[in-house]
N, C-alpha and C. Protein backbone atom coordinates (compact mmCIF):
# COMPACT_ATOMS: atom_id res chain seq x y z
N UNK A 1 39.89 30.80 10.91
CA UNK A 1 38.98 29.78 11.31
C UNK A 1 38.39 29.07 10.09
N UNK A 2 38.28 29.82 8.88
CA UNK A 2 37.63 29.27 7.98
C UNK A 2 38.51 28.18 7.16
N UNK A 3 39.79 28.40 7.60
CA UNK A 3 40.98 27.76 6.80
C UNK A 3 40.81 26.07 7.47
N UNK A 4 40.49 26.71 9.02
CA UNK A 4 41.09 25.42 9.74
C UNK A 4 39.46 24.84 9.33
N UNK A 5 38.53 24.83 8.95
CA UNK A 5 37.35 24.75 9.04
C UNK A 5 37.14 23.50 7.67
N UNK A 6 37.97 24.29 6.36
CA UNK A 6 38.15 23.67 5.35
C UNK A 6 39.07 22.53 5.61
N UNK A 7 39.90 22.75 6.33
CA UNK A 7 40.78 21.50 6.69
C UNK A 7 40.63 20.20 7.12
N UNK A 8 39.18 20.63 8.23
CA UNK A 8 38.74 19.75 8.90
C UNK A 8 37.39 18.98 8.10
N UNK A 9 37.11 19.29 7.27
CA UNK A 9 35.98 18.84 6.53
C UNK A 9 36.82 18.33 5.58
N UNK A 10 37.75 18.68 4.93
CA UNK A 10 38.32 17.48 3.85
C UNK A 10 39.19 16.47 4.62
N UNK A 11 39.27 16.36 5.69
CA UNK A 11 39.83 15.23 6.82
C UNK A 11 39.07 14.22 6.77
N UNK A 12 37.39 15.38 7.30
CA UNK A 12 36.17 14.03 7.58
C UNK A 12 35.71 13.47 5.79
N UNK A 13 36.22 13.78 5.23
CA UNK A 13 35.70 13.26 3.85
C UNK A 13 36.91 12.13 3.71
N UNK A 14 37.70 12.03 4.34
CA UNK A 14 38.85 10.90 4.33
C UNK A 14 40.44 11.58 3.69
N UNK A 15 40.62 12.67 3.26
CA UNK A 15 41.71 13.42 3.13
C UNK A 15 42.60 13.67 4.30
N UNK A 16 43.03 12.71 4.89
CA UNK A 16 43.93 12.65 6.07
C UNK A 16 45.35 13.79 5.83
N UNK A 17 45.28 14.54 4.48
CA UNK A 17 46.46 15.68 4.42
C UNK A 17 46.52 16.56 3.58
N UNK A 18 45.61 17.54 3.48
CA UNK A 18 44.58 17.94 2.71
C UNK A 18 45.98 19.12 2.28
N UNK A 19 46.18 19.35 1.19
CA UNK A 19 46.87 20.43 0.16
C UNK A 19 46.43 21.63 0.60
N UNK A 20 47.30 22.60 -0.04
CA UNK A 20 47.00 23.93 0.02
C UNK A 20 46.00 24.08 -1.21
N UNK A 21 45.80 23.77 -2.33
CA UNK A 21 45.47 23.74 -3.30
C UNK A 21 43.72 23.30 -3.20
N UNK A 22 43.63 21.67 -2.40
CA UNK A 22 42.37 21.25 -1.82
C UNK A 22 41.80 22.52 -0.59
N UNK A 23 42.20 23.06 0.13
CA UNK A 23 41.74 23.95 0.86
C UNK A 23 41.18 24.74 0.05
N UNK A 24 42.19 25.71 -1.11
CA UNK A 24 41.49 26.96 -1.62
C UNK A 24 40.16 26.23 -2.58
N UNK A 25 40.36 25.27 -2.84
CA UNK A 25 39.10 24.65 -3.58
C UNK A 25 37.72 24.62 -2.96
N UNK A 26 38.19 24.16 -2.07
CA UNK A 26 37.00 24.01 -1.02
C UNK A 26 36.41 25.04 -0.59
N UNK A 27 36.99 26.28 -0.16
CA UNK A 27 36.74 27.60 0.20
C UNK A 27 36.21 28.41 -1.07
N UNK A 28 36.63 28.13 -2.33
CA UNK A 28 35.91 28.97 -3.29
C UNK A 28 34.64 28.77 -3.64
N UNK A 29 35.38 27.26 -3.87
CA UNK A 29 33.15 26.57 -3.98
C UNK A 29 31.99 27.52 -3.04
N UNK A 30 32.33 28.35 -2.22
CA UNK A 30 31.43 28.63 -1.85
C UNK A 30 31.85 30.31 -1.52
N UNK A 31 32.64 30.42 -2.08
CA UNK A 31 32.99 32.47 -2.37
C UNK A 31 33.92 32.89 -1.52
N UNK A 32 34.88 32.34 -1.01
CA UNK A 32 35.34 32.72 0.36
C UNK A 32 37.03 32.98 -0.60
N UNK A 33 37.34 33.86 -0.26
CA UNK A 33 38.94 34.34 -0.45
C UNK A 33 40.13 33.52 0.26
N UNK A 34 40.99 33.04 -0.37
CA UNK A 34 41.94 32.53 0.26
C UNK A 34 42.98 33.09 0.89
N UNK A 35 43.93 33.01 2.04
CA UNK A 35 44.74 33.54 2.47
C UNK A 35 45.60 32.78 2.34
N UNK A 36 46.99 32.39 1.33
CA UNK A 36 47.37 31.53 1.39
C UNK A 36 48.45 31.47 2.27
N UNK A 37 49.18 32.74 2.79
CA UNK A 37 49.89 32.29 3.77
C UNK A 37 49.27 31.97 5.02
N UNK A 38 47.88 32.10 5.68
CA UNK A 38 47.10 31.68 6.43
C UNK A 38 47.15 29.83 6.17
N UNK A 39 46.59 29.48 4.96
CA UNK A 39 47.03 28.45 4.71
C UNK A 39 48.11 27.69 4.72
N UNK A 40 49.03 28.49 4.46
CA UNK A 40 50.85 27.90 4.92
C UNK A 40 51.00 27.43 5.86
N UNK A 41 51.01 28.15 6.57
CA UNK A 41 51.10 28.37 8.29
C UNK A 41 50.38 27.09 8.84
N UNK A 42 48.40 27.20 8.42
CA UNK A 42 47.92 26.04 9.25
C UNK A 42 48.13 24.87 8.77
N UNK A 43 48.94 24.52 7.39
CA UNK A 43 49.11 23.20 7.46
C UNK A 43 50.76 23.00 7.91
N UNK A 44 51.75 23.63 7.77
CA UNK A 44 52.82 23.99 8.71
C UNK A 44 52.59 23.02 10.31
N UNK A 45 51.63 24.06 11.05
CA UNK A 45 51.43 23.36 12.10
C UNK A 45 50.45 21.78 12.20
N UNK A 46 49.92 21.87 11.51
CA UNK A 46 49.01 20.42 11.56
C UNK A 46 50.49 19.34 10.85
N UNK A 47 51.30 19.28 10.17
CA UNK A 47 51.56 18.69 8.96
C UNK A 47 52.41 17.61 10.34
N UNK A 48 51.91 16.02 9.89
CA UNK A 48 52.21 15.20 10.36
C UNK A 48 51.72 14.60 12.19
N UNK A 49 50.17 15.30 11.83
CA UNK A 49 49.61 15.42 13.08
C UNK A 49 48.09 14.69 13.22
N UNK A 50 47.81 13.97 13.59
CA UNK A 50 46.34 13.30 13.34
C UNK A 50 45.43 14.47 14.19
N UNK A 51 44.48 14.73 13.67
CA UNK A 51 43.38 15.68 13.80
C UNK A 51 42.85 14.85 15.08
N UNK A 52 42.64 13.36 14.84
CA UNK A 52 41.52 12.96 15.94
C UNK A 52 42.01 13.32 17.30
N UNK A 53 43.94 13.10 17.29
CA UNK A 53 44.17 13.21 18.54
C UNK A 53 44.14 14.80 18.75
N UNK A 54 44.47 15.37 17.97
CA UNK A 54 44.41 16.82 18.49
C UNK A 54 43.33 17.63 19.37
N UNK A 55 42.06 17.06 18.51
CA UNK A 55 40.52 17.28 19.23
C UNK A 55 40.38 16.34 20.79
N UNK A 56 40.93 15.82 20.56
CA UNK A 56 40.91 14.44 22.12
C UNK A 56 41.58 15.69 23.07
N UNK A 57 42.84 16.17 22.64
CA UNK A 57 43.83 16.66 23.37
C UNK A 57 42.98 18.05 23.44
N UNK A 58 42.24 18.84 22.74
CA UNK A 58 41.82 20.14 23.00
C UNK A 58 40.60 20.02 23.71
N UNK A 59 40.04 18.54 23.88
CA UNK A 59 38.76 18.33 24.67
C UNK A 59 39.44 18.63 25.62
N UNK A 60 40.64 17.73 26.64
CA UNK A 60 40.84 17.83 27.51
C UNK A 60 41.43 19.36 28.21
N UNK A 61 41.90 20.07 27.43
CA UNK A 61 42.68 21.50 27.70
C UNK A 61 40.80 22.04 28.03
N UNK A 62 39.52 22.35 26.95
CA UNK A 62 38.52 22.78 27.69
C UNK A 62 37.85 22.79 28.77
N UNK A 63 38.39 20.97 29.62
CA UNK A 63 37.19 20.33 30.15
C UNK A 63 38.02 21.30 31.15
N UNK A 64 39.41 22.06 31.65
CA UNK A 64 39.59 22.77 32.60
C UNK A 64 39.40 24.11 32.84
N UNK A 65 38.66 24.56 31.76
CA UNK A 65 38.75 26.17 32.09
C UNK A 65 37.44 26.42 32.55
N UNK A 66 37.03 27.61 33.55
CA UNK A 66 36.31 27.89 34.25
C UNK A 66 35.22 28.45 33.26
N UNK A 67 33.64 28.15 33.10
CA UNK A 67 32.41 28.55 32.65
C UNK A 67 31.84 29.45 33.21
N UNK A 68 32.05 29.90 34.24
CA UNK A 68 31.67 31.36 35.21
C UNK A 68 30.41 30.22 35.94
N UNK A 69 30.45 29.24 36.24
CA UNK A 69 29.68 28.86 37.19
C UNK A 69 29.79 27.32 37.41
N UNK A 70 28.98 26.66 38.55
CA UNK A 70 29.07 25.38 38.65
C UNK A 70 29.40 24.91 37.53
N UNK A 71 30.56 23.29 37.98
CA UNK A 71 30.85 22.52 36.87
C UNK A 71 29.63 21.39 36.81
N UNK A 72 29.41 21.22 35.80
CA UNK A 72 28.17 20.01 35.71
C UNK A 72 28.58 18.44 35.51
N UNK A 73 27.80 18.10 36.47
CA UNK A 73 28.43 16.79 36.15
C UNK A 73 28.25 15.82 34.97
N UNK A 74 26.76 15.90 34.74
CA UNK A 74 25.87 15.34 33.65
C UNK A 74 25.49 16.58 32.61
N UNK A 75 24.44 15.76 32.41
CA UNK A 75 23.52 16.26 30.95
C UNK A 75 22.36 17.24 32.02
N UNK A 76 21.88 16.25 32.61
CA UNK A 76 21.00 16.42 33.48
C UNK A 76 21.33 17.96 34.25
N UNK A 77 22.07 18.10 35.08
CA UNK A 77 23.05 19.12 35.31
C UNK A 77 23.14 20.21 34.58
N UNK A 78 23.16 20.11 33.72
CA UNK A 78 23.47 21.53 32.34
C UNK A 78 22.11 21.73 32.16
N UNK A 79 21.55 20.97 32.08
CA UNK A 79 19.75 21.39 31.10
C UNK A 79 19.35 22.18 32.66
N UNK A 80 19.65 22.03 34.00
CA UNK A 80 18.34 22.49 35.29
C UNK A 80 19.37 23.93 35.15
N UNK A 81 21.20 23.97 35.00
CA UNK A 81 21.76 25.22 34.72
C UNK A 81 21.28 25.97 33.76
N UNK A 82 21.23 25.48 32.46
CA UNK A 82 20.23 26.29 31.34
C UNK A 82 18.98 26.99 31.84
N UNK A 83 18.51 26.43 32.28
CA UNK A 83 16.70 26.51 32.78
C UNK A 83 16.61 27.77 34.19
N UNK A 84 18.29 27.36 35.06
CA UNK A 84 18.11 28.70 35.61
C UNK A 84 18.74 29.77 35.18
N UNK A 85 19.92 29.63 33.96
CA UNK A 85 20.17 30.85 33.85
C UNK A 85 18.69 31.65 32.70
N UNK A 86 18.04 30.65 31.97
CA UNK A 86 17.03 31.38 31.37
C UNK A 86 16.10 32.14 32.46
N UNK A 87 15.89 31.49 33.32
CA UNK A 87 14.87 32.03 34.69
C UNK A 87 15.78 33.79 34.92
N UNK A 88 16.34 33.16 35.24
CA UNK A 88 17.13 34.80 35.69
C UNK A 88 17.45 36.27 34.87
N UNK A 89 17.16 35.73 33.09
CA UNK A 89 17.34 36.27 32.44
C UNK A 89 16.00 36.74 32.24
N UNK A 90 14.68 35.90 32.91
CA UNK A 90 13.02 36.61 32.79
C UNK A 90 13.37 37.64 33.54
N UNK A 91 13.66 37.07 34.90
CA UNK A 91 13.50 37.97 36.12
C UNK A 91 13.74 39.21 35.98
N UNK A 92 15.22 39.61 34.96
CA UNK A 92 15.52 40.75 34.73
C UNK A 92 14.87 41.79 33.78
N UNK A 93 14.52 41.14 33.00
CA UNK A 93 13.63 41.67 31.61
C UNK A 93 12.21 42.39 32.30
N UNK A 94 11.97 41.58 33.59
CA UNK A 94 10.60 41.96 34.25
C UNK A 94 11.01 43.03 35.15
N UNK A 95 11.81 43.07 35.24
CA UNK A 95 12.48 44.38 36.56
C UNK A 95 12.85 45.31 35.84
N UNK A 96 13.39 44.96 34.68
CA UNK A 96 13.70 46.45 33.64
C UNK A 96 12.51 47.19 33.30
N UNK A 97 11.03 46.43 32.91
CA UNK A 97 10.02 46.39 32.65
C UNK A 97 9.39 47.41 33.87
N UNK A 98 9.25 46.77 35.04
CA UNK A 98 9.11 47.46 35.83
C UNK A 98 9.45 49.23 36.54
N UNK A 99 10.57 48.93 36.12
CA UNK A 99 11.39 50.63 36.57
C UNK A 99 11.13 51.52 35.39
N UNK A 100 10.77 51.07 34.13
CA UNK A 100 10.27 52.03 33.18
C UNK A 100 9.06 52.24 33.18
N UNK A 101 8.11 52.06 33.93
CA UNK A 101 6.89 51.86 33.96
C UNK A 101 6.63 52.82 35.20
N UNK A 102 7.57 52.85 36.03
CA UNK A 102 7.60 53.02 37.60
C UNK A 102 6.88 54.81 37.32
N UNK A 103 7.61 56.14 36.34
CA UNK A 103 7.44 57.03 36.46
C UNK A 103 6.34 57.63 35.39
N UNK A 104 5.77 56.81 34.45
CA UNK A 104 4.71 55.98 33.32
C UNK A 104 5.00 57.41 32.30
N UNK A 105 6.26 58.14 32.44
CA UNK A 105 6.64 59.16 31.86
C UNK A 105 6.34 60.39 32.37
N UNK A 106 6.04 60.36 33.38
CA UNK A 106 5.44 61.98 34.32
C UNK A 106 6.58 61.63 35.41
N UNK A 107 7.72 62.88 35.28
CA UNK A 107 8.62 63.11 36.53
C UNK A 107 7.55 63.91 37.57
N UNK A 108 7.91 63.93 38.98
CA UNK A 108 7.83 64.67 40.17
C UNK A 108 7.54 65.75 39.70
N UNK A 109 8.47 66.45 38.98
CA UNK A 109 8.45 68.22 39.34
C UNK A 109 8.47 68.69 37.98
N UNK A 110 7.71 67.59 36.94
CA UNK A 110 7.61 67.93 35.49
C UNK A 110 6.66 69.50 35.77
């Protein structure tokens, strides 16, 4: 990830075909070990491939896979889903709360 990571940041800097050489550069500047056949490989597969369409094309492969709940239509939509899955995540915290409290550390037949 970190390879493809470096890849994609010397893209957005205007490096439309970024070296094996520009990758490990980029990755050391900041301590990270190179893998260079990791590097082989991901420019292997990118090599002669525009990034923008690739991200267009991997938007669309996400927009189908299932989120474990309603699809949203909007913005609007996601923020009232956020808001209830946070709700539900009180509810539980208060019920866990509850059942430890329930025996206040004195069993029945202590």
């Amino acid at each position: 990830m970190r390879h493809l990571a470096a890849y994609l940041l010397l893209n957005l800097a205007g490096n439309t075909s970024p070296s094996e050489s520009d990758i490990a550069s980029v990755l050391s500047s900041v301590g990270i070990d190179v893998d260079s056949e990791r590097v082989a490989q991901l420019l292997a597969e990118l090599a002669g491939k525009n990034v923008d369409e690739l991200i267009e094309e991997g938007k669309a492969k996400l927009a189908s896979v299932p989120t474990g709940g309603a699809v949203a239509a909007g913005s609007g939509a996601a923020a009232a889903g956020g808001a209830a899955t946070e709700a539900a995540a009180e509810e539980k915290k208060e019920e866990e709360a509850e059942e430890s409290d329930d025996d206040m550390g004195f069993g029945l037949f202590d």
